[in-house]
N, C-alpha and C. Protein backbone atom coordinates (compact mmCIF):
# COMPACT_ATOMS: atom_id res chain seq x y z
N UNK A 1 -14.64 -28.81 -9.44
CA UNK A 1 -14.45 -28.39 -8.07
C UNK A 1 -13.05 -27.78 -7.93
N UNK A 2 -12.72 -26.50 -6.84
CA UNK A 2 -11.83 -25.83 -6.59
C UNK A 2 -11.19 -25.71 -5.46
N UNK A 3 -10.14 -25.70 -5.21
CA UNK A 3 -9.53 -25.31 -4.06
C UNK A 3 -8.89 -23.69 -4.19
N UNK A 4 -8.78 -23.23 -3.13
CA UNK A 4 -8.16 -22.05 -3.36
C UNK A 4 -7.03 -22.00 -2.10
N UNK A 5 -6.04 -21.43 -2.66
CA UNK A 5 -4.64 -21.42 -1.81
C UNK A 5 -3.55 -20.49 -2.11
N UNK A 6 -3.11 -20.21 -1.50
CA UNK A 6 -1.89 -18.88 -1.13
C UNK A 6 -0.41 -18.88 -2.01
N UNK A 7 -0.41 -17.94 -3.03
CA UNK A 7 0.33 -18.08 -2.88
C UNK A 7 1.89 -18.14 -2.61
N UNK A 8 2.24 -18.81 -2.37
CA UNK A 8 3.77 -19.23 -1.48
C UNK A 8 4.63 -20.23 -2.28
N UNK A 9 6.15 -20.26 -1.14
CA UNK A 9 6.94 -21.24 -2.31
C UNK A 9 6.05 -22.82 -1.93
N UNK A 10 5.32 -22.59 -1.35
CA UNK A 10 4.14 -24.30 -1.57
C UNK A 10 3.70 -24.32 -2.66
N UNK A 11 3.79 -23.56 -3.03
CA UNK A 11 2.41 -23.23 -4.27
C UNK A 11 3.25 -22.65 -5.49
N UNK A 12 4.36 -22.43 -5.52
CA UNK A 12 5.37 -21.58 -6.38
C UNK A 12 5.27 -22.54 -7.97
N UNK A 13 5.36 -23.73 -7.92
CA UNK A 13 5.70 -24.33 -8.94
C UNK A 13 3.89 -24.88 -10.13
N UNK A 14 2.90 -24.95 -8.61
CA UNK A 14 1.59 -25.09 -9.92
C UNK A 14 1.57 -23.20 -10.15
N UNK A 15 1.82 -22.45 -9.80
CA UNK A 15 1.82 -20.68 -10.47
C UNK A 15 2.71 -21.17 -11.31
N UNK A 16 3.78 -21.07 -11.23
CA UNK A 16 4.65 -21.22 -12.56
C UNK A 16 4.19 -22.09 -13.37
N UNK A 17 3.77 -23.25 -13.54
CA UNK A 17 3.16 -24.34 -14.32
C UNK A 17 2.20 -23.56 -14.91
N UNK A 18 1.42 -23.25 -14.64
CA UNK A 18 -0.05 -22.33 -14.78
C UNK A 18 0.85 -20.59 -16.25
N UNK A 19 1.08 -19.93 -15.84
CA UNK A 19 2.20 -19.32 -16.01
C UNK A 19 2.94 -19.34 -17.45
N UNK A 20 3.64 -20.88 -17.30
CA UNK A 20 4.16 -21.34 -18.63
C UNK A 20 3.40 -21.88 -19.22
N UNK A 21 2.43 -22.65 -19.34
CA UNK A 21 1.39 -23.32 -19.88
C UNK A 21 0.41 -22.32 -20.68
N UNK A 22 0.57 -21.16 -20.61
CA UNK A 22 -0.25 -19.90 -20.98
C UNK A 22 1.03 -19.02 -21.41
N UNK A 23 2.48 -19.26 -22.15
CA UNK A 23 3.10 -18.77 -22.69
C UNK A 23 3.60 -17.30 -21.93
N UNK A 24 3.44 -17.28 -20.65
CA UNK A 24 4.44 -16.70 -19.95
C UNK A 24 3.25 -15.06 -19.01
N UNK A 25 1.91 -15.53 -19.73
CA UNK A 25 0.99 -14.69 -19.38
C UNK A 25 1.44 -13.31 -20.34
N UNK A 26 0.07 -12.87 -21.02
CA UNK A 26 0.02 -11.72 -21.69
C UNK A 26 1.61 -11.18 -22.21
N UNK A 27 2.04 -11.80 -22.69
CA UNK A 27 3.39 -11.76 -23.43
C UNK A 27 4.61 -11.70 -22.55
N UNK A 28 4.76 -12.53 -21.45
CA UNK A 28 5.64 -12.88 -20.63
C UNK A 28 5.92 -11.76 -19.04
N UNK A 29 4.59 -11.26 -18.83
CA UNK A 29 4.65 -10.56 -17.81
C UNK A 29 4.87 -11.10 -16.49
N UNK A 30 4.52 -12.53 -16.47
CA UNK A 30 4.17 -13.02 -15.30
C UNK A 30 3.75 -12.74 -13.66
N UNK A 31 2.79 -11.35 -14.12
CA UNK A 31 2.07 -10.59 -13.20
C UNK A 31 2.94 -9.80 -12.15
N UNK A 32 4.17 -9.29 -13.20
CA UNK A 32 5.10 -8.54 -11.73
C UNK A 32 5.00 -7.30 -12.01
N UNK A 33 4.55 -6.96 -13.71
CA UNK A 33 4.92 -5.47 -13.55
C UNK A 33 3.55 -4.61 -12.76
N UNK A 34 2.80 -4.85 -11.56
CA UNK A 34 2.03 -4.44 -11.04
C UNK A 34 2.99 -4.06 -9.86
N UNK A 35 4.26 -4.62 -9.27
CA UNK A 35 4.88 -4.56 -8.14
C UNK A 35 5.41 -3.21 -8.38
N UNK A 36 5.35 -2.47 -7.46
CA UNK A 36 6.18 -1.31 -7.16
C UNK A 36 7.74 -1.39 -7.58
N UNK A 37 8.51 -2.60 -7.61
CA UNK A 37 9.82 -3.19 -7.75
C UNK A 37 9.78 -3.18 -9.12
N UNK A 38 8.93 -3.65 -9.67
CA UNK A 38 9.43 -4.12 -10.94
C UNK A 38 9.83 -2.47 -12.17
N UNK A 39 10.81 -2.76 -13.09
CA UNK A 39 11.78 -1.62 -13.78
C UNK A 39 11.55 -2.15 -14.55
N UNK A 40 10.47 -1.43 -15.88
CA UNK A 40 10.23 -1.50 -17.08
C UNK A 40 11.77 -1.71 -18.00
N UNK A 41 12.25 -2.95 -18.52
CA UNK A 41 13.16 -3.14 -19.31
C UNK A 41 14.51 -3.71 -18.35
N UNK A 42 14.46 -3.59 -17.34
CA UNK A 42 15.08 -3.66 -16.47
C UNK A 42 15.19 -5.35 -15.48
N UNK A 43 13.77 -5.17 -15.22
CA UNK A 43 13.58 -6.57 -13.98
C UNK A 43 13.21 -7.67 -15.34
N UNK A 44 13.26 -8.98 -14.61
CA UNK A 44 13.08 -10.32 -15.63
C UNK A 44 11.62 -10.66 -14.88
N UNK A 45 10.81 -10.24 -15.20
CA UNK A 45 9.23 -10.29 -14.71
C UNK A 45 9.46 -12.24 -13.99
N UNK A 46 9.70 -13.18 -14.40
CA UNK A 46 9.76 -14.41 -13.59
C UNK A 46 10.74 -14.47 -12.43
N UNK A 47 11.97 -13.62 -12.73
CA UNK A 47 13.19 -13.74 -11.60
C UNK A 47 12.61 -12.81 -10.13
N UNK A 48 11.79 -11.64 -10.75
CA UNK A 48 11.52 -10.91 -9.47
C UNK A 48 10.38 -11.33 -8.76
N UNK A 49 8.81 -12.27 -9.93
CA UNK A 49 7.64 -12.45 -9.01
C UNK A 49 8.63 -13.62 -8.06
N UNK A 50 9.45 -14.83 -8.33
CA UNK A 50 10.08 -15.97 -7.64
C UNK A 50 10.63 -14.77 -6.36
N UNK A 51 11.34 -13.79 -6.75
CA UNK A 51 11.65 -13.16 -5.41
C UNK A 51 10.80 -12.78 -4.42
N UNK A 52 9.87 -12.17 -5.18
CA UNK A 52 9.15 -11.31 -4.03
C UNK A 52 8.25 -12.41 -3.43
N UNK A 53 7.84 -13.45 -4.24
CA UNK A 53 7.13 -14.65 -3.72
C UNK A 53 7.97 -15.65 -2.21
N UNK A 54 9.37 -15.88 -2.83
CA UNK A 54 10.34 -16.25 -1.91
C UNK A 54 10.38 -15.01 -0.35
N UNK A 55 10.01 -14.03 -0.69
CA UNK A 55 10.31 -12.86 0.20
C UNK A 55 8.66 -12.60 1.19
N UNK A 56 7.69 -13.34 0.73
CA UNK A 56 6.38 -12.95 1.41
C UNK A 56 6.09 -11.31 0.98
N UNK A 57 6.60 -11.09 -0.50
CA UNK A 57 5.42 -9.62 -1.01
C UNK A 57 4.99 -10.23 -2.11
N UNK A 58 4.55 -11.07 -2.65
CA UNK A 58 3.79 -11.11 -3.55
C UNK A 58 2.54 -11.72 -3.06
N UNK A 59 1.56 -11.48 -3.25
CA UNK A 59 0.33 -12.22 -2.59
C UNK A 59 -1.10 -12.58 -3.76
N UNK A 60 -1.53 -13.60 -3.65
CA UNK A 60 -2.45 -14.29 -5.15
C UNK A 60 -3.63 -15.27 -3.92
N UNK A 61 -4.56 -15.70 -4.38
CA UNK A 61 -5.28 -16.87 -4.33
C UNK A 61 -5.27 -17.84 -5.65
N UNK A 62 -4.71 -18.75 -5.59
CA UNK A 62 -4.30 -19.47 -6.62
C UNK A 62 -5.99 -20.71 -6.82
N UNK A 63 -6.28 -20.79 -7.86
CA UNK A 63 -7.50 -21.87 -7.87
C UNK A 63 -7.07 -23.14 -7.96
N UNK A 64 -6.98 -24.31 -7.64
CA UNK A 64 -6.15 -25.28 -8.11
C UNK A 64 -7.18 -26.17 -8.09
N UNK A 65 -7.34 -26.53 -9.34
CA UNK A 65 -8.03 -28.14 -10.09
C UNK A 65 -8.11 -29.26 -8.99
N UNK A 66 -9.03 -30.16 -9.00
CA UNK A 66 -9.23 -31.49 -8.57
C UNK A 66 -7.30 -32.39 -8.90
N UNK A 67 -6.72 -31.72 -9.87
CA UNK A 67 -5.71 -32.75 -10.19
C UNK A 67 -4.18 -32.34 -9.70
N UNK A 68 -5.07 -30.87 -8.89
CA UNK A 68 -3.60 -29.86 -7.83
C UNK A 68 -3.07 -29.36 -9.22
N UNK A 69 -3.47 -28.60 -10.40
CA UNK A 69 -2.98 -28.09 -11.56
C UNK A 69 -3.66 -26.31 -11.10
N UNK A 70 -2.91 -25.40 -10.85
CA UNK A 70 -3.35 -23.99 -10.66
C UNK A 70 -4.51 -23.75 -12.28
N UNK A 71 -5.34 -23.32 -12.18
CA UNK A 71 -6.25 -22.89 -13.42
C UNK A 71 -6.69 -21.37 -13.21
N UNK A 72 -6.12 -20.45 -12.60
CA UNK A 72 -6.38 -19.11 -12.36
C UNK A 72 -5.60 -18.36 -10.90
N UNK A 73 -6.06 -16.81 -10.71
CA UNK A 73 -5.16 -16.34 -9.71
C UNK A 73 -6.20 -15.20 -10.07
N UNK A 74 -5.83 -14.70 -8.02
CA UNK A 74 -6.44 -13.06 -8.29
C UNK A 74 -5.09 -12.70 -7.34
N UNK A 75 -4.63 -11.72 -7.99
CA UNK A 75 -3.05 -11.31 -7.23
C UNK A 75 -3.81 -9.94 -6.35
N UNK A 76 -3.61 -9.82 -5.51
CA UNK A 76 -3.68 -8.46 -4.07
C UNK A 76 -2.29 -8.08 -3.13
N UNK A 77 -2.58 -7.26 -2.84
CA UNK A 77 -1.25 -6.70 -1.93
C UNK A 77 -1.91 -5.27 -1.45
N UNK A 78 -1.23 -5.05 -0.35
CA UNK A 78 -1.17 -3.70 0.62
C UNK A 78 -1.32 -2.39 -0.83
N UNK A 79 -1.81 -1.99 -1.03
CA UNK A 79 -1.83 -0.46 -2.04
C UNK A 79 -0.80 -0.29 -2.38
N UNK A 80 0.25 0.22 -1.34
CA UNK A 80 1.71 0.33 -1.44
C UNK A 80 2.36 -0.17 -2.20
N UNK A 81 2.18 -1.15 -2.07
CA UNK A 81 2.72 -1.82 -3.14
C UNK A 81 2.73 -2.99 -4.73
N UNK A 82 1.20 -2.30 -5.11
CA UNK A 82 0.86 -3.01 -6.57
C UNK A 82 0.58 -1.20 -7.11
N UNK A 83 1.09 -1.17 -8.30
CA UNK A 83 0.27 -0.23 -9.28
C UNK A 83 -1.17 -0.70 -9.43
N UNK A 84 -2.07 0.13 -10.39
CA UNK A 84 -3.10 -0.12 -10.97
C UNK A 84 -2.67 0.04 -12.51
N UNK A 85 -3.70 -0.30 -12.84
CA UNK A 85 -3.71 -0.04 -14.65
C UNK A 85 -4.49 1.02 -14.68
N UNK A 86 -4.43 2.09 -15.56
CA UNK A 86 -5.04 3.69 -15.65
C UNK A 86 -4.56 4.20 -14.23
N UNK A 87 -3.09 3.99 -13.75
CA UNK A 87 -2.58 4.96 -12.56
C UNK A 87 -2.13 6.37 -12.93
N UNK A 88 -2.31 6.59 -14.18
CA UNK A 88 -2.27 8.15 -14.37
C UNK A 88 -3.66 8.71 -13.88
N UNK A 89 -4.48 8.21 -14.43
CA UNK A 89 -5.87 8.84 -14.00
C UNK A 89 -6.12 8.90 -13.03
N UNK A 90 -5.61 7.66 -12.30
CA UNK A 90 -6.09 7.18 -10.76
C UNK A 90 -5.63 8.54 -10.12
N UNK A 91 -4.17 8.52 -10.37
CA UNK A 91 -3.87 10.01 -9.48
C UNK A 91 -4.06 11.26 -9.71
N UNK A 92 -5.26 11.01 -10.72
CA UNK A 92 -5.30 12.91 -10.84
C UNK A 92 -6.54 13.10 -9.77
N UNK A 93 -7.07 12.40 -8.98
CA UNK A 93 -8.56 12.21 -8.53
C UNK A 93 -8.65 11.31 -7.42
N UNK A 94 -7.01 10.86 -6.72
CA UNK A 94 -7.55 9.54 -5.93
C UNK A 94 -8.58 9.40 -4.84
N UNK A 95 -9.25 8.32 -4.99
CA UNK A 95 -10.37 8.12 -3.83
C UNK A 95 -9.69 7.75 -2.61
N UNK A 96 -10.68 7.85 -1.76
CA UNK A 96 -10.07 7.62 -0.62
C UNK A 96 -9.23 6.04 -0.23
N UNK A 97 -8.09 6.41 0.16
CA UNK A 97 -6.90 5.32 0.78
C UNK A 97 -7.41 4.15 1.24
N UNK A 98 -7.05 3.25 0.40
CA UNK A 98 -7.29 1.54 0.81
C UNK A 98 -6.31 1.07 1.11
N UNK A 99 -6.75 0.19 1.64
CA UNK A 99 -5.88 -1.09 2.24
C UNK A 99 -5.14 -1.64 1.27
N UNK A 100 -6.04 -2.11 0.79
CA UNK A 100 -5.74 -3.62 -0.59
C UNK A 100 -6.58 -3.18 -1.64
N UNK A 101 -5.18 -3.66 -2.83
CA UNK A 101 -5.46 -3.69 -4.07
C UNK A 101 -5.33 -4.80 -4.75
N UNK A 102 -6.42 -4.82 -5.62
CA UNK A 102 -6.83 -6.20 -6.40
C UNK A 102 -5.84 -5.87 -7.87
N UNK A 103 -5.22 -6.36 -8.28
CA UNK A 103 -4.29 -6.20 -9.72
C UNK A 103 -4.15 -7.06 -10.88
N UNK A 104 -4.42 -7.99 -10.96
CA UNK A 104 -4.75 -8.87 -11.74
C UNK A 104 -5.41 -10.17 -11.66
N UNK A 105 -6.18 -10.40 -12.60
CA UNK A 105 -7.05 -11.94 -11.91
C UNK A 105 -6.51 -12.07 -13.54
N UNK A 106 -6.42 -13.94 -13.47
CA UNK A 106 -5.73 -14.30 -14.59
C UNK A 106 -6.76 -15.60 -14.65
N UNK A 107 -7.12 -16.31 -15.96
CA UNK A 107 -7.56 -17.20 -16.05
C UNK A 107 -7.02 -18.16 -17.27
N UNK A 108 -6.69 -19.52 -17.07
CA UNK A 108 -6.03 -20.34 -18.29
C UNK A 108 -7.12 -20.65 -18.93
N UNK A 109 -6.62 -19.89 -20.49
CA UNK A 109 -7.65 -19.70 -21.59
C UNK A 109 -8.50 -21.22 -21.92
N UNK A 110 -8.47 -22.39 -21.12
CA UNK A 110 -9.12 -23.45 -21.56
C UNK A 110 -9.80 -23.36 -20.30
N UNK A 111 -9.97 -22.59 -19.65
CA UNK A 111 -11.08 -22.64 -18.38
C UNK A 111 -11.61 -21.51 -18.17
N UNK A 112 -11.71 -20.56 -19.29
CA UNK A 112 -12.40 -19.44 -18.72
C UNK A 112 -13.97 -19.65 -19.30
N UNK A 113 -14.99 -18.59 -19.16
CA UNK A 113 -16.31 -18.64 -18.84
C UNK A 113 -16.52 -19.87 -17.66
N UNK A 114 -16.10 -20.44 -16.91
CA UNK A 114 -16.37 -21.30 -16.09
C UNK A 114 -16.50 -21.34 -14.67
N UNK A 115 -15.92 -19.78 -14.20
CA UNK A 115 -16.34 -19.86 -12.80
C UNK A 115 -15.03 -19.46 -12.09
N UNK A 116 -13.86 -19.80 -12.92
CA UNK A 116 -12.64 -19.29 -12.13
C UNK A 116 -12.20 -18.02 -11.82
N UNK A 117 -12.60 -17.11 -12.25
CA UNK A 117 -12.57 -15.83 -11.85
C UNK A 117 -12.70 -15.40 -10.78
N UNK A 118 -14.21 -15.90 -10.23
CA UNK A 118 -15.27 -15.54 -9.67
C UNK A 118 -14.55 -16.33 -8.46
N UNK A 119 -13.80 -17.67 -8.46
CA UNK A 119 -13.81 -18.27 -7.41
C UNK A 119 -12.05 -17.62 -6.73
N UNK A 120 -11.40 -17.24 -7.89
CA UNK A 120 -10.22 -16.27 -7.49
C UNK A 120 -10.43 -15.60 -6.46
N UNK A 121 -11.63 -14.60 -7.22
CA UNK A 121 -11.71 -13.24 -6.77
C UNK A 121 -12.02 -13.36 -5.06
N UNK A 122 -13.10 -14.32 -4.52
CA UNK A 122 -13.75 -14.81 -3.70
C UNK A 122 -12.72 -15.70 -3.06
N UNK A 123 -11.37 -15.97 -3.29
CA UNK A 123 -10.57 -16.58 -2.14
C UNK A 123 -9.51 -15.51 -1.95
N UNK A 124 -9.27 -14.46 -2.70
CA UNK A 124 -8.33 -13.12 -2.36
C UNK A 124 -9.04 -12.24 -1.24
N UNK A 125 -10.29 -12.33 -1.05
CA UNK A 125 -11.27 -11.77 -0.36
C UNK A 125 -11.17 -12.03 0.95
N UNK A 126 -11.58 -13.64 1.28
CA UNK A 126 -11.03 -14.09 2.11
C UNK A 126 -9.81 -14.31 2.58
N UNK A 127 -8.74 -14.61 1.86
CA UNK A 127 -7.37 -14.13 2.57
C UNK A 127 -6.89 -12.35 3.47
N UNK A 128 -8.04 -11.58 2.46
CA UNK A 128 -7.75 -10.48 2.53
C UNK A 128 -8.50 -9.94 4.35
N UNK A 129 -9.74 -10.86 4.11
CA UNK A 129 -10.32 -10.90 6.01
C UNK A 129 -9.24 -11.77 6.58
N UNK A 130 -8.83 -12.87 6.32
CA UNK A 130 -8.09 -13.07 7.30
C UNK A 130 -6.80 -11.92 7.65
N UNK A 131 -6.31 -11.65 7.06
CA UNK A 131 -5.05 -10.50 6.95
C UNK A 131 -5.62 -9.40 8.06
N UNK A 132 -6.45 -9.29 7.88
CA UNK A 132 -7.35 -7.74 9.19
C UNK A 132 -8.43 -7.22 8.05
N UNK A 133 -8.62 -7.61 6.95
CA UNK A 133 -9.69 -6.73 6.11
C UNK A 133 -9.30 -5.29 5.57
N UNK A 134 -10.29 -4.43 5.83
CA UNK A 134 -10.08 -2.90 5.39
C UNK A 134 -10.70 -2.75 3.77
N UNK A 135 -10.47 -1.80 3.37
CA UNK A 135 -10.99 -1.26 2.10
C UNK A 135 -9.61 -1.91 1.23
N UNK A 136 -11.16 -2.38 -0.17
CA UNK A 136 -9.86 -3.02 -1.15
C UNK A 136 -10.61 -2.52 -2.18
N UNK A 137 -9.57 -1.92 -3.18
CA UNK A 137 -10.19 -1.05 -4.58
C UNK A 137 -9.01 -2.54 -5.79
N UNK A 138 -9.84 -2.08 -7.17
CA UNK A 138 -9.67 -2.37 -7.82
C UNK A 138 -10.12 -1.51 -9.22
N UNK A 139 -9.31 -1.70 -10.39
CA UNK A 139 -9.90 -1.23 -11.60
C UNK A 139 -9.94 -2.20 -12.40
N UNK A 140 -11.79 -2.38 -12.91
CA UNK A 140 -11.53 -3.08 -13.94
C UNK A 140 -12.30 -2.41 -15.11
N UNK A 141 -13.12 -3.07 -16.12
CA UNK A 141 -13.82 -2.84 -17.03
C UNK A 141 -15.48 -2.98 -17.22
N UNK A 142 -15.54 -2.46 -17.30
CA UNK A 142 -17.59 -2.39 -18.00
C UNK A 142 -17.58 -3.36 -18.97
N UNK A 143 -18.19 -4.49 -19.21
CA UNK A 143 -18.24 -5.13 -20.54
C UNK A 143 -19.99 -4.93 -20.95
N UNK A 144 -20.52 -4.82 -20.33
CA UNK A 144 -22.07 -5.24 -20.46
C UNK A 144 -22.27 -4.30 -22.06
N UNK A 145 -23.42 -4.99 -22.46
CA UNK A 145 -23.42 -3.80 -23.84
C UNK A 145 -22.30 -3.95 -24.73
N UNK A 146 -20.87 -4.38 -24.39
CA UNK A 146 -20.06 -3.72 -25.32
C UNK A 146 -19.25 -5.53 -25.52
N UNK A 147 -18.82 -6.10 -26.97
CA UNK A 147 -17.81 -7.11 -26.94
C UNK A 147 -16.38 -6.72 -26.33
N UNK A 148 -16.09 -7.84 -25.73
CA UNK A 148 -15.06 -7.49 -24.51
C UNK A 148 -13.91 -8.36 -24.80
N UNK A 149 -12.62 -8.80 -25.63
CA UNK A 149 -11.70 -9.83 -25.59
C UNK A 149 -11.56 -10.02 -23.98
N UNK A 150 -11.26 -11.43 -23.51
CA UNK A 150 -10.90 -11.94 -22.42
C UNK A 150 -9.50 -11.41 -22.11
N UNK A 151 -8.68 -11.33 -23.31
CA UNK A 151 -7.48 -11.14 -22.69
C UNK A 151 -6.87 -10.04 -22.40
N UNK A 152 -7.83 -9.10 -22.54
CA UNK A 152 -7.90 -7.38 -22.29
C UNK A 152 -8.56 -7.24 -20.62
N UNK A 153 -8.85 -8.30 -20.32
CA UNK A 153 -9.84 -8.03 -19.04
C UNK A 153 -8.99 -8.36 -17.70
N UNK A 154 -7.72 -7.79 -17.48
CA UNK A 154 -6.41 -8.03 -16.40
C UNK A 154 -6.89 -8.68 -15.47
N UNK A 155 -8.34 -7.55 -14.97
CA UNK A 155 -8.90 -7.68 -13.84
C UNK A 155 -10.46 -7.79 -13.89
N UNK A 156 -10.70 -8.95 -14.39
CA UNK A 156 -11.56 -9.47 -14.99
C UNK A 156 -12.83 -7.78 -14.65
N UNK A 157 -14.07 -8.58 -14.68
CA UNK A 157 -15.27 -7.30 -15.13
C UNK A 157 -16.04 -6.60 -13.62
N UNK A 158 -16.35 -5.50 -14.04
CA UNK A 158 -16.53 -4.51 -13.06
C UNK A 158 -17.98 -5.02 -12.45
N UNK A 159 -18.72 -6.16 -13.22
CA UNK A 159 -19.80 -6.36 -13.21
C UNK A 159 -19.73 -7.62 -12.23
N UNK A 160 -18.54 -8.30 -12.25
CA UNK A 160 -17.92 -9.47 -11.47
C UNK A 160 -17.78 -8.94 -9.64
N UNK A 161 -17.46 -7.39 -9.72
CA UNK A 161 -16.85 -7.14 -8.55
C UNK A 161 -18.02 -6.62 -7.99
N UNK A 162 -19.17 -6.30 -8.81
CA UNK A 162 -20.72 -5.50 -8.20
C UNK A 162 -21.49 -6.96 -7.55
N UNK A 163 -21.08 -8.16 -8.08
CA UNK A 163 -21.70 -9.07 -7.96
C UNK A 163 -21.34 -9.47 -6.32
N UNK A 164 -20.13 -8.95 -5.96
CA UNK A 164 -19.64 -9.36 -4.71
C UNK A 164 -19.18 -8.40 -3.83
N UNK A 165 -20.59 -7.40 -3.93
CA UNK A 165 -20.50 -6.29 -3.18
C UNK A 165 -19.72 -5.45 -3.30
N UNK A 166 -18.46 -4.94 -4.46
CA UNK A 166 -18.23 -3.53 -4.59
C UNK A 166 -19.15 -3.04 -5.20
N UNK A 167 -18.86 -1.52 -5.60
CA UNK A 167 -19.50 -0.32 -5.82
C UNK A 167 -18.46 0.59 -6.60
N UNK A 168 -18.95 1.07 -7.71
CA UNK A 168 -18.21 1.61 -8.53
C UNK A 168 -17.72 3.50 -7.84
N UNK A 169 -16.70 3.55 -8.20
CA UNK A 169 -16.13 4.54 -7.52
C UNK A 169 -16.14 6.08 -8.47
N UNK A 170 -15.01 5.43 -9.39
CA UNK A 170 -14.74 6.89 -10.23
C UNK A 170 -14.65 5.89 -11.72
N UNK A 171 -15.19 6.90 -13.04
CA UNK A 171 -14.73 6.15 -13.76
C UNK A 171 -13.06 6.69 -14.15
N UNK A 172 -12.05 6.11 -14.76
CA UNK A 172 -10.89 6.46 -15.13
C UNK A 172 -10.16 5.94 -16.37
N UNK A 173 -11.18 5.18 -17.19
CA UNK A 173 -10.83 5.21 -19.00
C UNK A 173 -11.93 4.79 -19.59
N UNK A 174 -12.27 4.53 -20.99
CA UNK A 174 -13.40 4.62 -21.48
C UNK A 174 -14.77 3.59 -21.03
N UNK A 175 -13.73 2.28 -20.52
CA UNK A 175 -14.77 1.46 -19.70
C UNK A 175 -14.30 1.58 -18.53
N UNK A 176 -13.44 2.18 -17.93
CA UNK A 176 -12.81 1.31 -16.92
C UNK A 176 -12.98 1.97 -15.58
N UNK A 177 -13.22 1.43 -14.49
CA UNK A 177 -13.93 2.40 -12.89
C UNK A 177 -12.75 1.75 -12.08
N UNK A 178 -12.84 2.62 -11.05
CA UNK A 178 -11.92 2.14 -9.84
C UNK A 178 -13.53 1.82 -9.23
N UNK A 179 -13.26 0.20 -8.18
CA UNK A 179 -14.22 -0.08 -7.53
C UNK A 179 -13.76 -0.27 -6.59
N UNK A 180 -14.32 -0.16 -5.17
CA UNK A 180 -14.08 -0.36 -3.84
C UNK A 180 -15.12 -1.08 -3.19
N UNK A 181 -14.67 -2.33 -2.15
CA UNK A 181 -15.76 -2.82 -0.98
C UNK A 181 -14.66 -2.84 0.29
N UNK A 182 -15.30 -2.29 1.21
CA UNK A 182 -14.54 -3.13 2.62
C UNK A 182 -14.85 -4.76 2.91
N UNK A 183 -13.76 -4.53 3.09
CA UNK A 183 -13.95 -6.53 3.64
C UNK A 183 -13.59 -6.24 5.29
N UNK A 184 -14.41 -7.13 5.99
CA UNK A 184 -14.21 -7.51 7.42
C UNK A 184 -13.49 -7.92 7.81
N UNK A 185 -13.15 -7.53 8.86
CA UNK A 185 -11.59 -8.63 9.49
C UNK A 185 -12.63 -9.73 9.78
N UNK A 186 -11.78 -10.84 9.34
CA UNK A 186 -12.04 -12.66 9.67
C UNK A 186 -11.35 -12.91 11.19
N UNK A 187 -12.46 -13.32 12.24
CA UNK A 187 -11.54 -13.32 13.21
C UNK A 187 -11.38 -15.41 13.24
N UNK A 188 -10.23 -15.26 13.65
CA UNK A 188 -9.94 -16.71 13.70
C UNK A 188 -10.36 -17.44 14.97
N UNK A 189 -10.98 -16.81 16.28
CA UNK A 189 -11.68 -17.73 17.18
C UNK A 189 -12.59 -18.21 17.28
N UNK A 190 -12.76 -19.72 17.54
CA UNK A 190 -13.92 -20.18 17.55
C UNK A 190 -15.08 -20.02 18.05
């Protein structure tokens, strides 16, 4: 069973736990170089996500275990401000202007095939209605047909995001599509 939660400096230390426990994520990125901020060689990928996290721009649905231990993340933010992966391609062709972009979903390699992805992806969603909604794109990968390493899959599978109502957009590398769904604004009255 899962909880899903925001995250914030509440939540700052099971992300980091999560984070270090997985050797710093994909060779110590710790999911910043998606930020518009972050300077290849430049920024300390942990000193700036703690900033922008401390600052309310970094934005995730964090999954957190029965034991309050984070076991995954789907990181989103305003367009503006996350890159994509294949953003050369993206801009030779961009689709039409979204809201929100999906940039990395991360899963700790002793819990993946299990559902955490899926339950990431599905609480960024909902944060993303509560926020006002709008169009949210993402790029990920085609695996179907083809062997896929997990740890190539940033943003986990394109087949994950059809499952929850996107729709494939453009393709923009050999597997890889920009996908888009609108999400609804969540209204908060009863």
């Amino acid at each position: 069973m899962f909880d899903i939660r925001a995250l914030d400096e509440s939540t700052w230390n099971a992300f980091a736990e999560l984070v270090e426990r997985n050797n710093g994520i994909y060779g110590g990125c710790w999911c910043a170089p998606n930020h518009v901020e972050y300077q290849r060689g430049v920024s300390d990928p942990r000193t700036l996500k703690r900033e922008l996290v401390k600052t309310s721009r970094a934005h995730a649905a964090l999954v957190i275990d029965d034991d309050g231990h984070a076991q995954g993340w789907c990181q989103y933010g305003p367009s503006e401000s996350l890159e994509l992966k294949h953003q050369r391609a993206y801009n030779k062709e961009p689709p039409p202007l979204a809201r929100w972009r999906i940039a990395c979903i991360f899963v700790d390699k002793r819990h993946r095939h299990q559902g955490v992805a899926r339950v990431a992806l599905e609480g960024a969603l909902h944060q993303i209605a509560q926020a006002g909604g709008g169009r949210v794109e993402a790029i990920s990968e085609v695996t179907v047909g083809r062997e896929a390493q997990d740890r190539f899959l940033f943003s986990a599978t394109v087949e994950l995001f059809e499952e929850l109502g996107f729709k494939r957009v453009r393709q923009v590398g050999m597997h890889a599509w920009i996908v888009s769904k609108t999400v609804a604004r969540l209204d908060r009255h009863p």
